[in-house]
N, C-alpha and C. Protein backbone atom coordinates (compact mmCIF):
# COMPACT_ATOMS: atom_id res chain seq x y z
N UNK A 1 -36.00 3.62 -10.45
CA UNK A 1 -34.63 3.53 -10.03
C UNK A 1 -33.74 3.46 -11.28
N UNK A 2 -32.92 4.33 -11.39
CA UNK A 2 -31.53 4.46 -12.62
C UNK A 2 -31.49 2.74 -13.18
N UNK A 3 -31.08 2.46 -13.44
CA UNK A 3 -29.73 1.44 -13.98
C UNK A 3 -28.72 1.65 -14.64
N UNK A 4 -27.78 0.30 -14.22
CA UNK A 4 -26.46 1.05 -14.76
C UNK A 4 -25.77 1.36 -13.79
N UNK A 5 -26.46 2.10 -12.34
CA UNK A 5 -24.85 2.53 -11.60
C UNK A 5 -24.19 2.38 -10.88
N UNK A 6 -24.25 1.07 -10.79
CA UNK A 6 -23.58 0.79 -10.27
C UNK A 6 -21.69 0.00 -11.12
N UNK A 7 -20.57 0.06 -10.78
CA UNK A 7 -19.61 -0.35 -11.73
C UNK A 7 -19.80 -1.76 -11.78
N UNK A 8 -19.12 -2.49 -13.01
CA UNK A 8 -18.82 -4.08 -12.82
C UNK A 8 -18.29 -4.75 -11.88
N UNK A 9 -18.11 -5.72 -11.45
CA UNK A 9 -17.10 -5.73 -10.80
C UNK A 9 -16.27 -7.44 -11.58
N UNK A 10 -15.45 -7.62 -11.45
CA UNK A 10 -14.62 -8.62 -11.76
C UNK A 10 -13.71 -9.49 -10.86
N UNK A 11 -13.86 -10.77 -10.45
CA UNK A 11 -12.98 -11.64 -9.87
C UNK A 11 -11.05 -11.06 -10.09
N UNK A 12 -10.78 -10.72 -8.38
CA UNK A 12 -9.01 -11.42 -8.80
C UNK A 12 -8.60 -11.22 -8.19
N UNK A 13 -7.08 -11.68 -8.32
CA UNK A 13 -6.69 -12.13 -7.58
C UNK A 13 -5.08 -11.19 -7.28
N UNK A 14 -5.19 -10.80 -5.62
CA UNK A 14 -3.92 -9.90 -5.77
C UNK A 14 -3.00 -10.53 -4.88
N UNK A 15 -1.68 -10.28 -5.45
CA UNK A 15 -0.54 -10.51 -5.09
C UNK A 15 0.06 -9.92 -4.66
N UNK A 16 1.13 -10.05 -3.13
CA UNK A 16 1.64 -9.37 -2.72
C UNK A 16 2.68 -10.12 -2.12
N UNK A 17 3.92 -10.08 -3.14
CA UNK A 17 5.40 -10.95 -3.00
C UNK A 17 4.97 -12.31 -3.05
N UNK A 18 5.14 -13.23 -1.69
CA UNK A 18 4.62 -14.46 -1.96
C UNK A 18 2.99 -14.86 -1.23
N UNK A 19 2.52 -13.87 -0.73
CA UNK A 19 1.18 -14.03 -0.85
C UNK A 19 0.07 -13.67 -1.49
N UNK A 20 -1.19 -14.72 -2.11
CA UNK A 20 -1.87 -14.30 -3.02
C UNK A 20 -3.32 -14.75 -2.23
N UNK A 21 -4.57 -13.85 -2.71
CA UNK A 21 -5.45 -14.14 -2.37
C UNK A 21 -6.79 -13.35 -3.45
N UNK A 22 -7.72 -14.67 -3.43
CA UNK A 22 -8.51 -13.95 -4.68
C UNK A 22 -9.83 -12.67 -3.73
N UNK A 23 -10.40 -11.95 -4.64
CA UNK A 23 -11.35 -10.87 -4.25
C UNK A 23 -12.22 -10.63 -4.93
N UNK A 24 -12.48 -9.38 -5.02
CA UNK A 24 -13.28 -8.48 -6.20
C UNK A 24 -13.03 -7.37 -6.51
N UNK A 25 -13.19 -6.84 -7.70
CA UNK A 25 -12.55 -5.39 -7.83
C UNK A 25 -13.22 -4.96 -9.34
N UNK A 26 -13.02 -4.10 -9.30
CA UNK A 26 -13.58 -3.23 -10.54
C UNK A 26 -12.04 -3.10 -11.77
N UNK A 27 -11.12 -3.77 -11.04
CA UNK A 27 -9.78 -3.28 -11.72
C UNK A 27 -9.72 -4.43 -12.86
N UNK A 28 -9.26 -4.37 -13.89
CA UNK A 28 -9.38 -5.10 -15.12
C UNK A 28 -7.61 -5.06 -15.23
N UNK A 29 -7.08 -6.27 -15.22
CA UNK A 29 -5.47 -6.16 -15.66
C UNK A 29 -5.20 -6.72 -16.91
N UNK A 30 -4.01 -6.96 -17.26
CA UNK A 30 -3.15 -7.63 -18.56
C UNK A 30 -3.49 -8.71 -18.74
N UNK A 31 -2.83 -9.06 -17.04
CA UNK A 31 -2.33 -10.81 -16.60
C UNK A 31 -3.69 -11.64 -15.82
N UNK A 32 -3.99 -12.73 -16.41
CA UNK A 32 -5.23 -13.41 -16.17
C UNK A 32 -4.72 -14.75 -15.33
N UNK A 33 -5.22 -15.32 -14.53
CA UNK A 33 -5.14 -16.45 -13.86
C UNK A 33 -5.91 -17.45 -13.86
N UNK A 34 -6.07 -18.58 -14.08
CA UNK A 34 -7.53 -19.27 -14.10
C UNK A 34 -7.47 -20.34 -12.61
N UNK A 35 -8.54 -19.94 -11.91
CA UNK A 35 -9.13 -20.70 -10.47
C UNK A 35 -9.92 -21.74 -10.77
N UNK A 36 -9.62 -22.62 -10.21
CA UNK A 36 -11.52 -23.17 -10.17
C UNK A 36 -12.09 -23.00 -11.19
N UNK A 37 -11.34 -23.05 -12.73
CA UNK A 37 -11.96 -22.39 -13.88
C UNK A 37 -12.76 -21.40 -14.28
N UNK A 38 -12.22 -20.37 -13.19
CA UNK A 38 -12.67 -18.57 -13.21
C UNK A 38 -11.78 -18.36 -13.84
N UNK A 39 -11.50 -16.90 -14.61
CA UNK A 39 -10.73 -16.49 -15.25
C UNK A 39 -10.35 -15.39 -13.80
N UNK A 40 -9.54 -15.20 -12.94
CA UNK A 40 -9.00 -13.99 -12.29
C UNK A 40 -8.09 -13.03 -13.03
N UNK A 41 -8.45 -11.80 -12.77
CA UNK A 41 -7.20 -10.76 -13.44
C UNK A 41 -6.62 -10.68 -12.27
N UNK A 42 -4.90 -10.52 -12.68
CA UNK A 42 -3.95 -10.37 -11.04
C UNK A 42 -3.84 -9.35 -11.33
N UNK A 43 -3.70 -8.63 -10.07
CA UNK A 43 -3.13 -7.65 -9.68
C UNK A 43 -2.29 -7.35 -8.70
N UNK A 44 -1.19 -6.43 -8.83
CA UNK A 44 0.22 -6.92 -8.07
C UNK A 44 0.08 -5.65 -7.32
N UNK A 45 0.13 -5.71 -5.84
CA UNK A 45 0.21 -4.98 -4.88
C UNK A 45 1.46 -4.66 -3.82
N UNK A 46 2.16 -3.64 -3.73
CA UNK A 46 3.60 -3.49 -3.21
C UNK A 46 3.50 -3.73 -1.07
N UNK A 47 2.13 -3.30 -0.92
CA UNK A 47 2.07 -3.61 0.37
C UNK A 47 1.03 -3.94 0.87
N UNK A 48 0.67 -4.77 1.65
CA UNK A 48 -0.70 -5.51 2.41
C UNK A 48 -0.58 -5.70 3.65
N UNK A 49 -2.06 -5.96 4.82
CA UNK A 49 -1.84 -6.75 5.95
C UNK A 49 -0.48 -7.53 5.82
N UNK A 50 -0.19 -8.81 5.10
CA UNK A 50 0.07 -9.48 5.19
C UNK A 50 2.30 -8.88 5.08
N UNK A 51 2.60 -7.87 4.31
CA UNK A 51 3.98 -7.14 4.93
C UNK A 51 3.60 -6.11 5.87
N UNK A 52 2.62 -5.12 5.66
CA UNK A 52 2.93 -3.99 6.61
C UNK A 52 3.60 -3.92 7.84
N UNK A 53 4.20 -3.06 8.29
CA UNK A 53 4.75 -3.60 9.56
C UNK A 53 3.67 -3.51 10.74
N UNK A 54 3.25 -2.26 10.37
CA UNK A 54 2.19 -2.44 11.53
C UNK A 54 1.38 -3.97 11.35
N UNK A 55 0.77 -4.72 11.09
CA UNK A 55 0.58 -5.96 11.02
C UNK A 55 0.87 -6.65 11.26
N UNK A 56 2.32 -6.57 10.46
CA UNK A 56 3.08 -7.40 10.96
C UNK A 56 4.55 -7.87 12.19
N UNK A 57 4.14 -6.83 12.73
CA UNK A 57 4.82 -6.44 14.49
C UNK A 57 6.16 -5.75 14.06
N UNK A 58 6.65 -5.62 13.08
CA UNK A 58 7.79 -5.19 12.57
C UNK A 58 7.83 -3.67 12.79
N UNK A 59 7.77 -3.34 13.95
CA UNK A 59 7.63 -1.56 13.16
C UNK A 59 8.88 -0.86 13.59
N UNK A 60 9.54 -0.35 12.92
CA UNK A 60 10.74 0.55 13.35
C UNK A 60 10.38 1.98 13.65
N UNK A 61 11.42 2.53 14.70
CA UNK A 61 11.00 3.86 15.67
C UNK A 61 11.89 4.68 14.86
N UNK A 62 11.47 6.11 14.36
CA UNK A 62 12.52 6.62 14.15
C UNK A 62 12.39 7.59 14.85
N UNK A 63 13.74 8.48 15.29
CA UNK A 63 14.21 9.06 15.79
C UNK A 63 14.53 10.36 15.61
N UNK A 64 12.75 11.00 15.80
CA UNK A 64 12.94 12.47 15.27
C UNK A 64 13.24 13.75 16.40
N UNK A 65 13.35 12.99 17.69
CA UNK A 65 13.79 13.84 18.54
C UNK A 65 15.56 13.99 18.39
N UNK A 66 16.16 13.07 18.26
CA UNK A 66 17.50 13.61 17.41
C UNK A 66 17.76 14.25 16.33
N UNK A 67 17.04 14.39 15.01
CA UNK A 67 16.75 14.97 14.23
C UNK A 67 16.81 16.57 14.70
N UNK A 68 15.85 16.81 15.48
CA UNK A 68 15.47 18.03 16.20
C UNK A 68 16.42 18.54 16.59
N UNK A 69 17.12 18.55 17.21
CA UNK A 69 18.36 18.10 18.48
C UNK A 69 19.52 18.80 17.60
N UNK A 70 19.64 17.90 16.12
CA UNK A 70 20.90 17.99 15.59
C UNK A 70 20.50 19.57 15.22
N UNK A 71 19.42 19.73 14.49
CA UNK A 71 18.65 20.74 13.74
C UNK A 71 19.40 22.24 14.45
N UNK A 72 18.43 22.56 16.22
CA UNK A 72 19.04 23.83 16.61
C UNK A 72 20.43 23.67 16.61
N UNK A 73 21.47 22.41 16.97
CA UNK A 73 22.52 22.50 17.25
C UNK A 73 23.20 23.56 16.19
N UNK A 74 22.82 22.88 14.38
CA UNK A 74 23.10 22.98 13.73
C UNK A 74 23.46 25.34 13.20
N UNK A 75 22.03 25.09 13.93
CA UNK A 75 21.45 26.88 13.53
C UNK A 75 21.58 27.40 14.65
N UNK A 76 21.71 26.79 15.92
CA UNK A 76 21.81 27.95 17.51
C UNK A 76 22.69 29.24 17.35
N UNK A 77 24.03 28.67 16.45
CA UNK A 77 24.56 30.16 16.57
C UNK A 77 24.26 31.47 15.29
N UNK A 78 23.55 31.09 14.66
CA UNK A 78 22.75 32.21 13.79
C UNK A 78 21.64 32.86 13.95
N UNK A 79 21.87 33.74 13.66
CA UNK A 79 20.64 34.90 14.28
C UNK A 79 20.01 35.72 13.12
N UNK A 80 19.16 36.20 13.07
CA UNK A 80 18.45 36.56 11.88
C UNK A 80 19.01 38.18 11.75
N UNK A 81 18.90 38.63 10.76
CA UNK A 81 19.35 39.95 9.95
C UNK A 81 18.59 40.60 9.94
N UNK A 82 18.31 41.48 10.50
CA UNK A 82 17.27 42.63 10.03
C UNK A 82 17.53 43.91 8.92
């Protein structure tokens, strides 16, 4: 069997606004944290369970059947050139 191939992996801990929670990851950052006297690398994440909307019941509808709507209104009276 090879060795080796599998990647490292490294403790840490990601953040997302005001929620944080530690993991594992192969990702190596800047910014270090110390747990429980682990060293965690953070890593800063823009969206999670914890905002998504789907998750988090928040979900807004948009409204592409008006879109549509405006669209032919927009072009109904043009006709193509031959």
């Amino acid at each position: 069997m090879k060795t080796e191939t599998h990647p490292v992996n490294f403790p840490v801990l990601f953040v997302d606004g005001e929620h944080e929670w530690p993991g594992v990851s192969t990702i190596k950052t800047n910014e270090v944290r110390t747990i429980d006297g682990i060293d965690h690398y953070v890593v800063h994440v823009d969206i999670s369970a914890f905002t998504h909307p789907f998750y988090t019941g928040q979900k807004r509808i948009v409204d592409t059947a008006g879109r549509v709507e405006k669209f032919m209104r927009r072009y109904a009276g043009q006709q193509k050139k031959d």
